[in-house]
Structure formats: C-alpha cells, structure tokens
Protein backbone atom coordinates (compact mmCIF):
# COMPACT_ATOMS: atom_id res chain seq x y z
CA UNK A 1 -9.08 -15.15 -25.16
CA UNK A 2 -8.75 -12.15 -27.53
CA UNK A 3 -8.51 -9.72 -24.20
CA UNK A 4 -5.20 -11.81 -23.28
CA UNK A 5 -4.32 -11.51 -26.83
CA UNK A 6 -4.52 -7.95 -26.79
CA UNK A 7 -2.72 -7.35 -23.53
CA UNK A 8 -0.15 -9.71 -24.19
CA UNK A 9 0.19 -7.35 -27.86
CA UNK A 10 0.09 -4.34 -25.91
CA UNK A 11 2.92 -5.57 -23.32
CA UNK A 12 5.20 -7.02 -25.94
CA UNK A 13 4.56 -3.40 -28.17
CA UNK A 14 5.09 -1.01 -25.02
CA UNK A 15 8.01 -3.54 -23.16
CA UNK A 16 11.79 -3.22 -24.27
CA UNK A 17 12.72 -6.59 -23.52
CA UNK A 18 11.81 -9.99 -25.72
CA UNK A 19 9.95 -11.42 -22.25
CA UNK A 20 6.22 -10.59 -21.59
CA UNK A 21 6.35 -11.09 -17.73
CA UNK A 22 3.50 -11.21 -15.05
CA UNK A 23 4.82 -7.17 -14.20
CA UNK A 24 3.86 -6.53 -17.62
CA UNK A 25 0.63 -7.51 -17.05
CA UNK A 26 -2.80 -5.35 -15.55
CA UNK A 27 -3.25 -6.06 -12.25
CA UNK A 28 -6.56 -7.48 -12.45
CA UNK A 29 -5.05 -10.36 -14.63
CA UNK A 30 -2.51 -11.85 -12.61
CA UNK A 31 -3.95 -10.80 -9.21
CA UNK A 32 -2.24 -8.47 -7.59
CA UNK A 33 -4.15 -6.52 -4.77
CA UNK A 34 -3.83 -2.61 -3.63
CA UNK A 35 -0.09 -2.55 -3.57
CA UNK A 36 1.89 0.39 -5.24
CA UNK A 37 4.10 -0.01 -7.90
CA UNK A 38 7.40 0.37 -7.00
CA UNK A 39 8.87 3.74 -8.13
CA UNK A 40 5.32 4.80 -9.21
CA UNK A 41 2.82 6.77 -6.57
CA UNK A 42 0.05 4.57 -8.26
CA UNK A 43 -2.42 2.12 -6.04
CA UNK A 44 -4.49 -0.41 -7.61
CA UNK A 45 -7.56 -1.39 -6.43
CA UNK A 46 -8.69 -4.47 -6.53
CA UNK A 47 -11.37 -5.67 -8.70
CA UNK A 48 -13.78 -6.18 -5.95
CA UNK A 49 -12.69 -3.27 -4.09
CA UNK A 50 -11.07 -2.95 -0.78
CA UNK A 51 -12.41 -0.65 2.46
CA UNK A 52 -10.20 2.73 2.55
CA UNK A 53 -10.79 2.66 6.26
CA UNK A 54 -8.66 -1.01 6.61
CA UNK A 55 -5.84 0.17 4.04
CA UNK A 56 -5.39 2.93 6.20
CA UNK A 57 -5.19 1.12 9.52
CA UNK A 58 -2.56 -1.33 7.50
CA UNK A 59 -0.40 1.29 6.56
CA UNK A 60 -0.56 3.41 10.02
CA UNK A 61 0.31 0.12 11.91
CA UNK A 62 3.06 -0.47 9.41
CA UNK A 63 4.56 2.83 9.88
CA UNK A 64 4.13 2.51 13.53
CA UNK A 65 6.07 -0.80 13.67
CA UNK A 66 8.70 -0.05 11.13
CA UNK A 67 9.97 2.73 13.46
CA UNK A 68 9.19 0.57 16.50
CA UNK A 69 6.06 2.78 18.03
CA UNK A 70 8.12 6.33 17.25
CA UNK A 71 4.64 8.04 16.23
CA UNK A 72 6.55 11.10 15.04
CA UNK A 73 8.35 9.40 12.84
CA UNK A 74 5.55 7.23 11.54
CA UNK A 75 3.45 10.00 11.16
CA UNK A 76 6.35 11.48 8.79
CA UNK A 77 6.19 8.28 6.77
CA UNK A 78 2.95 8.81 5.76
CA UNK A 79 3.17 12.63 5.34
CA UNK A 80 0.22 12.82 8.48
CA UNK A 81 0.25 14.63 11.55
CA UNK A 82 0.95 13.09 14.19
CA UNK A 83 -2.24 13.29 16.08
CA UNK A 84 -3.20 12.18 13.06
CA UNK A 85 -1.73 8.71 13.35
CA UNK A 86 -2.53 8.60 16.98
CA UNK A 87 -6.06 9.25 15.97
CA UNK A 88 -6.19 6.52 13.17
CA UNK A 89 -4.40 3.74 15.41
CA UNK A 90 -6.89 4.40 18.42
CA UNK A 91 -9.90 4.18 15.97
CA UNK A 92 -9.36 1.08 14.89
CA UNK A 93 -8.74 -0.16 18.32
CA UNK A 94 -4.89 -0.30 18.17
CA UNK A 95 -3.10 -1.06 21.48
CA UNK A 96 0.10 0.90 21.31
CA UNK A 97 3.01 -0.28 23.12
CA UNK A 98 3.90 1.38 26.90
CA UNK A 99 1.38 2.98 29.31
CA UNK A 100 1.96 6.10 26.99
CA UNK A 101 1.00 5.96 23.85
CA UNK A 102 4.07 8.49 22.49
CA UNK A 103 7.25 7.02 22.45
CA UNK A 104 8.98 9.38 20.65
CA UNK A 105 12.37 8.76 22.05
C-alpha cells in the first residue's frame, strides 16, 4: 500500500494535470509489456523478462509486413541492413512471400 502511495505522490508531483492516469503510472504496476513509449526511444521490460531473440523476430516481421515484404524498406525501418533482416526472418523460420525472398519492387 505505501509503494502505491508513493507512486501515486510522485505522479500527481511530476504530472501537470489534476488526473493521475494509468500512463502516469510504472509499467510494472499497471502491466504494460516491452512496448516503447510513444515519442520516447525507451523499452520496458517486463518484470519477468522477455527473450531478445522473439522481440526481434516481432519487430522484423512487423517491418516486413508493414511495407508488404519490401525487405529494403523494412530493413530501413529498423535502421538494419538488409541482409540483416533477411538473416533474422530466415532464422526464426520465416516463410517470406514469392519464390524470391526480395521483393523490393
């Protein structure tokens, strides 16, 4: 009880506004899990961890399908090369679309 107490001090001391929200809040206490902040370059971990290999293989395939299998410009998305990406994607056992695997139109 007194940790809440203190973060919701801390929050209301540091915050502008008269509303403590949950985006006040550490990530730990509302459970939020390895996202970034927006605006921020910041990542939280999780409390009980995450494996670096499967946040990577998240955000490749992410990249990869937010510029619909262009591995050039995914690559550039996530300031890798983009052998790189190729590399990551095939690793993890990622079927890319095509009998190629570079559609970089």
């Amino acid at each position: 009880m007194r940790e809440l107490r203190n973060v919701i001090e801390r929050a209301s001391i540091l915050e502008d506004g008269e509303v403590v929200t949950a985006a006040h809040l550490p990530a730990d206490m509302v459970g939020v899990h390895a996202v970034a902040n927006p605006g921020s370059s910041t990542i939280l971990l999780p409390t009980a961890g995450v494996s670096l290999e499967s946040v990577e293989f998240e955000l490749a395939k992410q990249a990869y399908d937010r510029t619909n299998g262009n591995l050039t410009r995914a690559a550039k998305l996530l300031d890798i090369s983009r052998d790189q990406l190729r590399y990551k994607l095939r690793k993890a056992g990622f079927e890319m679309r095509g009998s190629s695997d570079d559609h970089d139109d």
